[in-house]
C-alpha atoms as a PDB file:
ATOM      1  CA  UNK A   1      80.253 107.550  93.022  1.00  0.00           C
ATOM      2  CA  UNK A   2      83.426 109.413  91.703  1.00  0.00           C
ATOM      3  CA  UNK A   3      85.117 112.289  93.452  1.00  0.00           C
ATOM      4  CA  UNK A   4      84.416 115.450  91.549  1.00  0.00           C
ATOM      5  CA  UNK A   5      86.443 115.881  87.927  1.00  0.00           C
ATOM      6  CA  UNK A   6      87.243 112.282  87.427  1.00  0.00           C
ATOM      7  CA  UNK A   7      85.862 110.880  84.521  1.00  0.00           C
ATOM      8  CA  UNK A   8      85.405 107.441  83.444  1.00  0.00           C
ATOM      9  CA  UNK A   9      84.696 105.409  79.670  1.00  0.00           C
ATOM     10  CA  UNK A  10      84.653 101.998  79.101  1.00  0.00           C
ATOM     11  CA  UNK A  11      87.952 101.221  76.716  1.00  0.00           C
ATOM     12  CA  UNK A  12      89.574  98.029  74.829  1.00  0.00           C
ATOM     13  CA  UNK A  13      93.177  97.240  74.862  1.00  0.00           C
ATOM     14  CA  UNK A  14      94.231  94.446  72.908  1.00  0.00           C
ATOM     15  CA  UNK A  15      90.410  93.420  72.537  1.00  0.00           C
ATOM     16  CA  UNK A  16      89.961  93.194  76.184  1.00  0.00           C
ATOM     17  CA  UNK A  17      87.779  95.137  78.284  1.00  0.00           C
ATOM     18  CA  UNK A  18      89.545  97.667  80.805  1.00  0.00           C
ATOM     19  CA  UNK A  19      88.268 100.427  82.499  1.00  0.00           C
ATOM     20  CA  UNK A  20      89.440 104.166  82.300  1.00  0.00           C
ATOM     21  CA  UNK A  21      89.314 106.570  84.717  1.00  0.00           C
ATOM     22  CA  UNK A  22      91.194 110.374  84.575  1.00  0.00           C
ATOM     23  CA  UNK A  23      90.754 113.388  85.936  1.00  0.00           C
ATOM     24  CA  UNK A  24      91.618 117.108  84.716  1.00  0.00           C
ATOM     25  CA  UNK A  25      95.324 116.537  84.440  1.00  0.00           C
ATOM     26  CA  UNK A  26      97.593 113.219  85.876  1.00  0.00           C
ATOM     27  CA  UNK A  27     100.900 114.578  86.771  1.00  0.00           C
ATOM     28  CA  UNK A  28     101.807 111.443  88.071  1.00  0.00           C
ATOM     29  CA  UNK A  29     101.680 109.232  85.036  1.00  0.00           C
ATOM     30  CA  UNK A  30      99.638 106.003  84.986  1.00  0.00           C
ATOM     31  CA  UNK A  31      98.397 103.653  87.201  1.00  0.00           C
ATOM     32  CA  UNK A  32      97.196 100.249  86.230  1.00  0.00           C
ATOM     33  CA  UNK A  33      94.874  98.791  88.887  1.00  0.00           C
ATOM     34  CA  UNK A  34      94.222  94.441  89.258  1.00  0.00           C
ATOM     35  CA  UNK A  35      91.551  93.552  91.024  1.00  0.00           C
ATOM     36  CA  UNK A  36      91.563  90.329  93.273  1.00  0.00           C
ATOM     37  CA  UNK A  37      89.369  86.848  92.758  1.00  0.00           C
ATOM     38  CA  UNK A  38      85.810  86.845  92.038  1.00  0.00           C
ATOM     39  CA  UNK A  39      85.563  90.805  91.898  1.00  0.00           C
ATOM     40  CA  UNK A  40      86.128  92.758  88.468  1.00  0.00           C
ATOM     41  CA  UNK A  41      87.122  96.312  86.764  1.00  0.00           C
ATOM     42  CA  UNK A  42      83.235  97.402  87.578  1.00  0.00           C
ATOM     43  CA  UNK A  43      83.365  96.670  91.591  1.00  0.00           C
ATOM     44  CA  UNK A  44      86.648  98.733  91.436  1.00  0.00           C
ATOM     45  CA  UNK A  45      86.020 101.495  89.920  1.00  0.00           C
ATOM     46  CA  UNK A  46      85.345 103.589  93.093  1.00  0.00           C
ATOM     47  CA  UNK A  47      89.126 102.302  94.323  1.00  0.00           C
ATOM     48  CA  UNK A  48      90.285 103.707  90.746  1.00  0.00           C
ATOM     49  CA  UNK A  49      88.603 106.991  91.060  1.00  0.00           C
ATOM     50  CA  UNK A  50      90.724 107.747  94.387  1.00  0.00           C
ATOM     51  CA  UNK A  51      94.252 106.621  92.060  1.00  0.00           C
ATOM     52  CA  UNK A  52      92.491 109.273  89.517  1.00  0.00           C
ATOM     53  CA  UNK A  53      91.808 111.845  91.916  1.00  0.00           C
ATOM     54  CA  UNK A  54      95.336 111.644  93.358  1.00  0.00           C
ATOM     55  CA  UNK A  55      96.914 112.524  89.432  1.00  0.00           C
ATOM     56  CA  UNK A  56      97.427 109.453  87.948  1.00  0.00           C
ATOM     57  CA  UNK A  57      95.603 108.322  84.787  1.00  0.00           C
ATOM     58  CA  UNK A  58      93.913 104.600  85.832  1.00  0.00           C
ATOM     59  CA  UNK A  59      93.376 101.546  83.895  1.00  0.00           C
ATOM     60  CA  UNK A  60      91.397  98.959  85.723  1.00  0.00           C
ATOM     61  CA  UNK A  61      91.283  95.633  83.988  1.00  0.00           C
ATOM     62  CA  UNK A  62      89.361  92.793  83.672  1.00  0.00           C
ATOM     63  CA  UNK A  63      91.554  89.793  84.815  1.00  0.00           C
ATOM     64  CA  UNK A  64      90.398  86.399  83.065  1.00  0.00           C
ATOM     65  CA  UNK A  65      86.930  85.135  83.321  1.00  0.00           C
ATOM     66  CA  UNK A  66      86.305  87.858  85.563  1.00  0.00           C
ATOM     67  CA  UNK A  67      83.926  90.471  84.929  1.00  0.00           C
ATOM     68  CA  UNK A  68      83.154  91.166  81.113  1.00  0.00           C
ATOM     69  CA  UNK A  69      85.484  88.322  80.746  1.00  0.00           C
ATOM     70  CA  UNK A  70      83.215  85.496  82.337  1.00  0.00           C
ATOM     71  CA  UNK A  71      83.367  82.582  80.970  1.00  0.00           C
ATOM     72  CA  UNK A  72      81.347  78.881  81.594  1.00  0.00           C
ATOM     73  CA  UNK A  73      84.610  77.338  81.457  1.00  0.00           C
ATOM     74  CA  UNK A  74      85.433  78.793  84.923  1.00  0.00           C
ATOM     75  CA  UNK A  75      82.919  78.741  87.649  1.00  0.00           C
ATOM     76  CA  UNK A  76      84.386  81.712  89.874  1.00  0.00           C
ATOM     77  CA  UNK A  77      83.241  80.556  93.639  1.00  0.00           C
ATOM     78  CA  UNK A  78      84.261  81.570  96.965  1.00  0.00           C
ATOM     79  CA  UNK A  79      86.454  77.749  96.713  1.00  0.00           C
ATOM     80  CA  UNK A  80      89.551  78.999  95.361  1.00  0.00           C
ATOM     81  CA  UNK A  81      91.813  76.892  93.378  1.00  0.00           C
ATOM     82  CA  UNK A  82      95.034  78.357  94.174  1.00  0.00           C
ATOM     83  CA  UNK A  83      96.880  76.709  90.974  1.00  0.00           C
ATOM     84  CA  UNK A  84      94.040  78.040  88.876  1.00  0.00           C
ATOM     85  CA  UNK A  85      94.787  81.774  90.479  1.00  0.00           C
ATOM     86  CA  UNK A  86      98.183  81.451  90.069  1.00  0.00           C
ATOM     87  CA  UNK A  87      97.512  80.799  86.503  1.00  0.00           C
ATOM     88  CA  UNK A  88      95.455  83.872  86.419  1.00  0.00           C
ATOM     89  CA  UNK A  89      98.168  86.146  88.019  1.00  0.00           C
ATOM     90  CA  UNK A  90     100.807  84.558  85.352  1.00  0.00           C
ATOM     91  CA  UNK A  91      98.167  85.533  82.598  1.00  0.00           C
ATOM     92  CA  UNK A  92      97.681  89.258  83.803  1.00  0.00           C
ATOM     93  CA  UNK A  93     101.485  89.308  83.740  1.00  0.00           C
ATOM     94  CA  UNK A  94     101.732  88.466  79.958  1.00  0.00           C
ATOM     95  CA  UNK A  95      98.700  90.398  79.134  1.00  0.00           C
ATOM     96  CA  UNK A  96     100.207  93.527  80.851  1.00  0.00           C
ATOM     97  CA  UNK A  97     102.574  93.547  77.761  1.00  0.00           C
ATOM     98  CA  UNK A  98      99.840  95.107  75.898  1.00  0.00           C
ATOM     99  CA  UNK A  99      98.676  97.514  78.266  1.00  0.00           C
ATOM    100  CA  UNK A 100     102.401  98.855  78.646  1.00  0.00           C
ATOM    101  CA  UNK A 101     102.124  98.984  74.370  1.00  0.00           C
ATOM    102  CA  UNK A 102      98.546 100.962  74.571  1.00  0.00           C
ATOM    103  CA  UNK A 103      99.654 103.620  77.404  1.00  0.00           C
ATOM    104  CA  UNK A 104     103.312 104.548  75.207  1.00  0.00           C
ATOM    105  CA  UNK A 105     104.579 106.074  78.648  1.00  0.00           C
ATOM    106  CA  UNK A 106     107.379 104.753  81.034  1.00  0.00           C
ATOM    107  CA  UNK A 107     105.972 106.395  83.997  1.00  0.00           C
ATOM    108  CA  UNK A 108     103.779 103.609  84.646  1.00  0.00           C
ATOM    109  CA  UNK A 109     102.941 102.182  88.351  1.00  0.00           C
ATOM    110  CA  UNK A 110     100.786  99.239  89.105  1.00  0.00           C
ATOM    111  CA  UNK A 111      98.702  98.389  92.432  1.00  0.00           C
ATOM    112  CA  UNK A 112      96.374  95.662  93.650  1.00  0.00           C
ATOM    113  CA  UNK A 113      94.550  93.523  96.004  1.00  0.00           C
ATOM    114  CA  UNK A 114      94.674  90.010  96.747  1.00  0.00           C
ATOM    115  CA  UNK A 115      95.255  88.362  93.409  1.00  0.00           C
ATOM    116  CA  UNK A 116      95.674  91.690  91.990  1.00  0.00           C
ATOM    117  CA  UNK A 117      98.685  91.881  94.505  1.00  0.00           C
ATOM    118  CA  UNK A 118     100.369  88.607  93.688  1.00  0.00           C
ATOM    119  CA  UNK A 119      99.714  90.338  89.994  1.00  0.00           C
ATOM    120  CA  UNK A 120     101.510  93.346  91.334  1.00  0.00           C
ATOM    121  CA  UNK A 121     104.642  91.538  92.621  1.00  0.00           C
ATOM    122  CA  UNK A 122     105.277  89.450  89.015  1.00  0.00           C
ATOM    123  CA  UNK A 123     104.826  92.343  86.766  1.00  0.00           C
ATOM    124  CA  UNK A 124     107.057  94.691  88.960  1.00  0.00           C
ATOM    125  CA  UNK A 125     109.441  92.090  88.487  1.00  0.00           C
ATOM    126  CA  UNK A 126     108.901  91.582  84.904  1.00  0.00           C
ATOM    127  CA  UNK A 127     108.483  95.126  83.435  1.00  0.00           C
ATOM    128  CA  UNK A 128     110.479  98.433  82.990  1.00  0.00           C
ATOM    129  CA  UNK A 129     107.680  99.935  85.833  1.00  0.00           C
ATOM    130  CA  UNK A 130     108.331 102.708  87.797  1.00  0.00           C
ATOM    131  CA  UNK A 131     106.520 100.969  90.769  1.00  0.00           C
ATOM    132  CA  UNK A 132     103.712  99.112  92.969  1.00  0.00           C
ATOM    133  CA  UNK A 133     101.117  99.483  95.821  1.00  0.00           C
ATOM    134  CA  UNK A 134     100.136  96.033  96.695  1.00  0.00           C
ATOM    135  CA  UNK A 135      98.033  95.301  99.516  1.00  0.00           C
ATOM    136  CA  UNK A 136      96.812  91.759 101.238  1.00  0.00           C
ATOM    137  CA  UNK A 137      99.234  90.053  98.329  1.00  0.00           C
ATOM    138  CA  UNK A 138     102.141  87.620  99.270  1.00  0.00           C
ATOM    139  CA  UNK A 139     105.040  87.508  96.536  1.00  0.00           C
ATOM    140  CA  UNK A 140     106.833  84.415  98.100  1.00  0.00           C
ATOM    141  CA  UNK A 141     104.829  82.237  95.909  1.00  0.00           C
ATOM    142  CA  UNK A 142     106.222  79.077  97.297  1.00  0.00           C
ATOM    143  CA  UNK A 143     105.329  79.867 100.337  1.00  0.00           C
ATOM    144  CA  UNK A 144     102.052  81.097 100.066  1.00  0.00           C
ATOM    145  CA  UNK A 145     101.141  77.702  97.442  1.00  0.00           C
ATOM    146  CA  UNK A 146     102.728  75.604 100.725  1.00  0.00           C
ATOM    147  CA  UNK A 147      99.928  77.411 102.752  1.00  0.00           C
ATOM    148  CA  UNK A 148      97.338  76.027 100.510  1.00  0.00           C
ATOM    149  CA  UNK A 149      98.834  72.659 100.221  1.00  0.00           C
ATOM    150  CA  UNK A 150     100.681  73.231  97.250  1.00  0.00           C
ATOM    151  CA  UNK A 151     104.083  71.595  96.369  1.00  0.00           C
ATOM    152  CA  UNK A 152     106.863  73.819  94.738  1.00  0.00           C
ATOM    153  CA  UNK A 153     106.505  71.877  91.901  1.00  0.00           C
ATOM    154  CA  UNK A 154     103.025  72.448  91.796  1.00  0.00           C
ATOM    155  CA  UNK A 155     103.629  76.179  90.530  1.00  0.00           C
ATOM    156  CA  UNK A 156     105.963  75.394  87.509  1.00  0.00           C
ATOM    157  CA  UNK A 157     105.443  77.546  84.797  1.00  0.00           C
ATOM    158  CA  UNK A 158     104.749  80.350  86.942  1.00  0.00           C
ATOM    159  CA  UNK A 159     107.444  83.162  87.783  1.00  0.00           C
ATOM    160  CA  UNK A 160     108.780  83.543  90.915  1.00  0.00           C
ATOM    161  CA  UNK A 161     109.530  86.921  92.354  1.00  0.00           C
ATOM    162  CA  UNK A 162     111.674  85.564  94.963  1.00  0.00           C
ATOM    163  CA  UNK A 163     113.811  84.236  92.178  1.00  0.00           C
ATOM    164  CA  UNK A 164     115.013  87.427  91.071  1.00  0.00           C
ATOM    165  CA  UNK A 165     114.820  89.817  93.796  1.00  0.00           C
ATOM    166  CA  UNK A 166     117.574  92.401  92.288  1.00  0.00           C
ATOM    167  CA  UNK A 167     114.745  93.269  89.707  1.00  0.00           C
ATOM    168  CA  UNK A 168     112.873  95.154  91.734  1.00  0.00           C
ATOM    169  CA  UNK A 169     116.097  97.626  92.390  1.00  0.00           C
ATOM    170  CA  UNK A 170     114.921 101.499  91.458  1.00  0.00           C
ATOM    171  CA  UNK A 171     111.595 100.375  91.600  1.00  0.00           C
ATOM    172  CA  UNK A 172     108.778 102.243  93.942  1.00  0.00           C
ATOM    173  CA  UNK A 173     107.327  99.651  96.150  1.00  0.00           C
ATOM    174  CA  UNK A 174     104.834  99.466  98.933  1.00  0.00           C
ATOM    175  CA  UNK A 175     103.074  96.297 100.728  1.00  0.00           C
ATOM    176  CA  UNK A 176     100.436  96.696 103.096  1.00  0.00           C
ATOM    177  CA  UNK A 177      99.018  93.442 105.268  1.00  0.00           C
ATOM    178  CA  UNK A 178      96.327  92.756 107.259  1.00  0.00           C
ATOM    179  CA  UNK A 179      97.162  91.597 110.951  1.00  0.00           C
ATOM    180  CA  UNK A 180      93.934  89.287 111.215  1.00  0.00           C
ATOM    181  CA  UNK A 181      94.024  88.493 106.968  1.00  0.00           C
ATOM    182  CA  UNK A 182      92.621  84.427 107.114  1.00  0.00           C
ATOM    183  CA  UNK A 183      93.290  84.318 103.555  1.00  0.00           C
ATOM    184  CA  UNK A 184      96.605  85.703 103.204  1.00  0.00           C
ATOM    185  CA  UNK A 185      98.654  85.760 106.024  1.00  0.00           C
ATOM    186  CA  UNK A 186     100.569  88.466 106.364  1.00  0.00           C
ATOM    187  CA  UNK A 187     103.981  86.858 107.703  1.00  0.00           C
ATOM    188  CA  UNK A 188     104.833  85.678 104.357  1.00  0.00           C
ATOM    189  CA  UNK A 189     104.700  89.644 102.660  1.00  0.00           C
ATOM    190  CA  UNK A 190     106.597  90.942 105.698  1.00  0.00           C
ATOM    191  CA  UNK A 191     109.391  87.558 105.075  1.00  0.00           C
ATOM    192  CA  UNK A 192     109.811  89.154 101.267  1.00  0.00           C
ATOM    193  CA  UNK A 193     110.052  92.313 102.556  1.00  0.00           C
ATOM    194  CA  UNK A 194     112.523  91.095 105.042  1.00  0.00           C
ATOM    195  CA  UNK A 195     114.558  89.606 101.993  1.00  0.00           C
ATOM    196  CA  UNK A 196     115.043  91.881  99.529  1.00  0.00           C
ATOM    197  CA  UNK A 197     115.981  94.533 102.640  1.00  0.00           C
ATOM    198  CA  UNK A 198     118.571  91.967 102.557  1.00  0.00           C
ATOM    199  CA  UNK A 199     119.524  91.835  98.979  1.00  0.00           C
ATOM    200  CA  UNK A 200     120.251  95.527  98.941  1.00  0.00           C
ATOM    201  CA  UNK A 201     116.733  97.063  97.804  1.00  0.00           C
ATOM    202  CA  UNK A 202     116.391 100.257  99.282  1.00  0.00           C
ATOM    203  CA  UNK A 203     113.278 102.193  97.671  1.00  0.00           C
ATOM    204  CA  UNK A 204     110.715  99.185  99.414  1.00  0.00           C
ATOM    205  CA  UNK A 205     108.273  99.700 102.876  1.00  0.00           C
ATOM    206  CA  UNK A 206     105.761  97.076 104.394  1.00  0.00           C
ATOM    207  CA  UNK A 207     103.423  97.741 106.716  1.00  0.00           C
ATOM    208  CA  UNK A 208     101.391  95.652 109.081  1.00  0.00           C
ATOM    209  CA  UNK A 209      97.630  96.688 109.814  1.00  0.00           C
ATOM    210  CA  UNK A 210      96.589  95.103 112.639  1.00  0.00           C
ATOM    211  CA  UNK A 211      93.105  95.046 113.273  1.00  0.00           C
ATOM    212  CA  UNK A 212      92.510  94.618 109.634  1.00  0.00           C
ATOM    213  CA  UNK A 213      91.540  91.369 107.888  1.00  0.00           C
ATOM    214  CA  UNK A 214      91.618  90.586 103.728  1.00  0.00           C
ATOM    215  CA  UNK A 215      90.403  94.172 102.930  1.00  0.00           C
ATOM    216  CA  UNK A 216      91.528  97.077 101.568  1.00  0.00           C
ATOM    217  CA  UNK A 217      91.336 100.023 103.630  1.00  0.00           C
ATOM    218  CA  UNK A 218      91.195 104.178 103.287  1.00  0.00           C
ATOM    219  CA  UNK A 219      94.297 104.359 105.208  1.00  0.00           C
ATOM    220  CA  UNK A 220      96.101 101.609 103.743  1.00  0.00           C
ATOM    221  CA  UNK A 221      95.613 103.171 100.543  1.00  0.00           C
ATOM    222  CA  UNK A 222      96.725 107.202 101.589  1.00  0.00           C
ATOM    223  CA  UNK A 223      99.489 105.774 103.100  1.00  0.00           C
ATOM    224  CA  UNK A 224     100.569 103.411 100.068  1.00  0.00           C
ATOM    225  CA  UNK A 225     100.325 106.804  97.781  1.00  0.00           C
ATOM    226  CA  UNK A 226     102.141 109.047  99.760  1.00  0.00           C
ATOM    227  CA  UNK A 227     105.207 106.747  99.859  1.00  0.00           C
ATOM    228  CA  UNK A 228     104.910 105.632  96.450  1.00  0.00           C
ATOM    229  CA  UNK A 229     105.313 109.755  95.468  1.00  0.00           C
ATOM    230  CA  UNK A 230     107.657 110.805  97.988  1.00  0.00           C
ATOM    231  CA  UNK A 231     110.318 108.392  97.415  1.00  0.00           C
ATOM    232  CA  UNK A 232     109.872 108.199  93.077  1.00  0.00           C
ATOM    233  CA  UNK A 233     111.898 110.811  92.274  1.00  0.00           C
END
């Protein structure tokens, strides 16, 4: 269900299918919305209508061979292939290209969970953005890969935000963990938090959710808004 005066059509950018949800008026500019591994645009649309409701015109997209995007070649189980992901994250980062094309605004923010997260943390770095809510995402992708068993080389070809931490600079961003998260433990966020503190980026805030596991909750969410509006000027 959507909260009253949001409305919701089923769009294409670039040929791809994305999901569009607005209410009477979005003050706040856009808000593009990645979902994490084996859900889609549909399952999220509920998440979406609260970015709507709150002013901002949302885009929820399909990431590949997810949702309208299935495909046989990729079998999307609860066994994840972390290179594969990774892959996935570095094509929602080139992708977003054309959603930043479609939209024609610079007020655009992004937010996500889980793989949507990671997605969150390369395109922040990437694009002109004004910011990012990511939640239950880790954007020390070494580290993370290293928690899986991957080696660093194991990730060439995909960008790492710890590589270039004076891009996020004037950029809006907030990272909320879970304390009990199994899948992505929360240590490594805080750690990038910890280091771009370091490097001089000011406009940043994580937070640490204690009781919570790999989910996405109502607080973590009002929370995330609220800072992401009070300190983008």
């Amino acid at each position: 269900m959507l909260p009253v005066h949001v409305q919701m059509e089923k769009i294409t950018i670039a040929g791809r299918p994305v999901i569009h949800l607005y209410g009477d008026e979005s003050p706040h500019g856009s808000m593009v919305y990645y979902h994490g591994w084996g859900s889609s645009a549909e399952s999220s649309i509920f998440r979406g209508g609260i970015f709507a409701s709150y002013g901002f015109d949302t885009y929820l997209p399909d990431a590949p061979y997810h949702g309208q995007r299935q495909s046989p070649d990729l079998d999307i189980g609860e066994d994840i292939p972390w290179r594969t992901l990774m892959d996935l994250v570095q094509r929602n980062n080139d992708e977003f290209q054309d959603i930043q094309d479609y939209l024609k605004t610079d007020a655009i923010y992004l937010s996500g969970h889980s793989m949507g997260a990671l997605t969150v943390g390369m395109v922040l770095k990437n694009y002109p953005v004004q910011g990012g809510l990511a939640m239950n995402g880790a954007f020390d992708f070494v580290a993370l890969g290293q928690h899986y068993g991957l080696k660093p080389q194991d990730l060439e070809g995909i960008d790492l935000p710890l590589e270039d931490l004076a891009s996020y600079r004037d950029k809006v961003l907030y990272m909320a963990n879970g304390g009990q998260d199994q899948s992505i433990p929360a240590q490594i966020q805080e750690s990038f938090y910890q280091a771009l503190v370091n490097s001089g980026v000011t406009n940043c805030h994580f937070s640490l959710f204690e009781d919570v596991g790999h989910v996405v909750t109502t607080n973590m969410l009002d929370e995330g808004l609220t800072y992401l509006l009070k300190e983008d000027k």
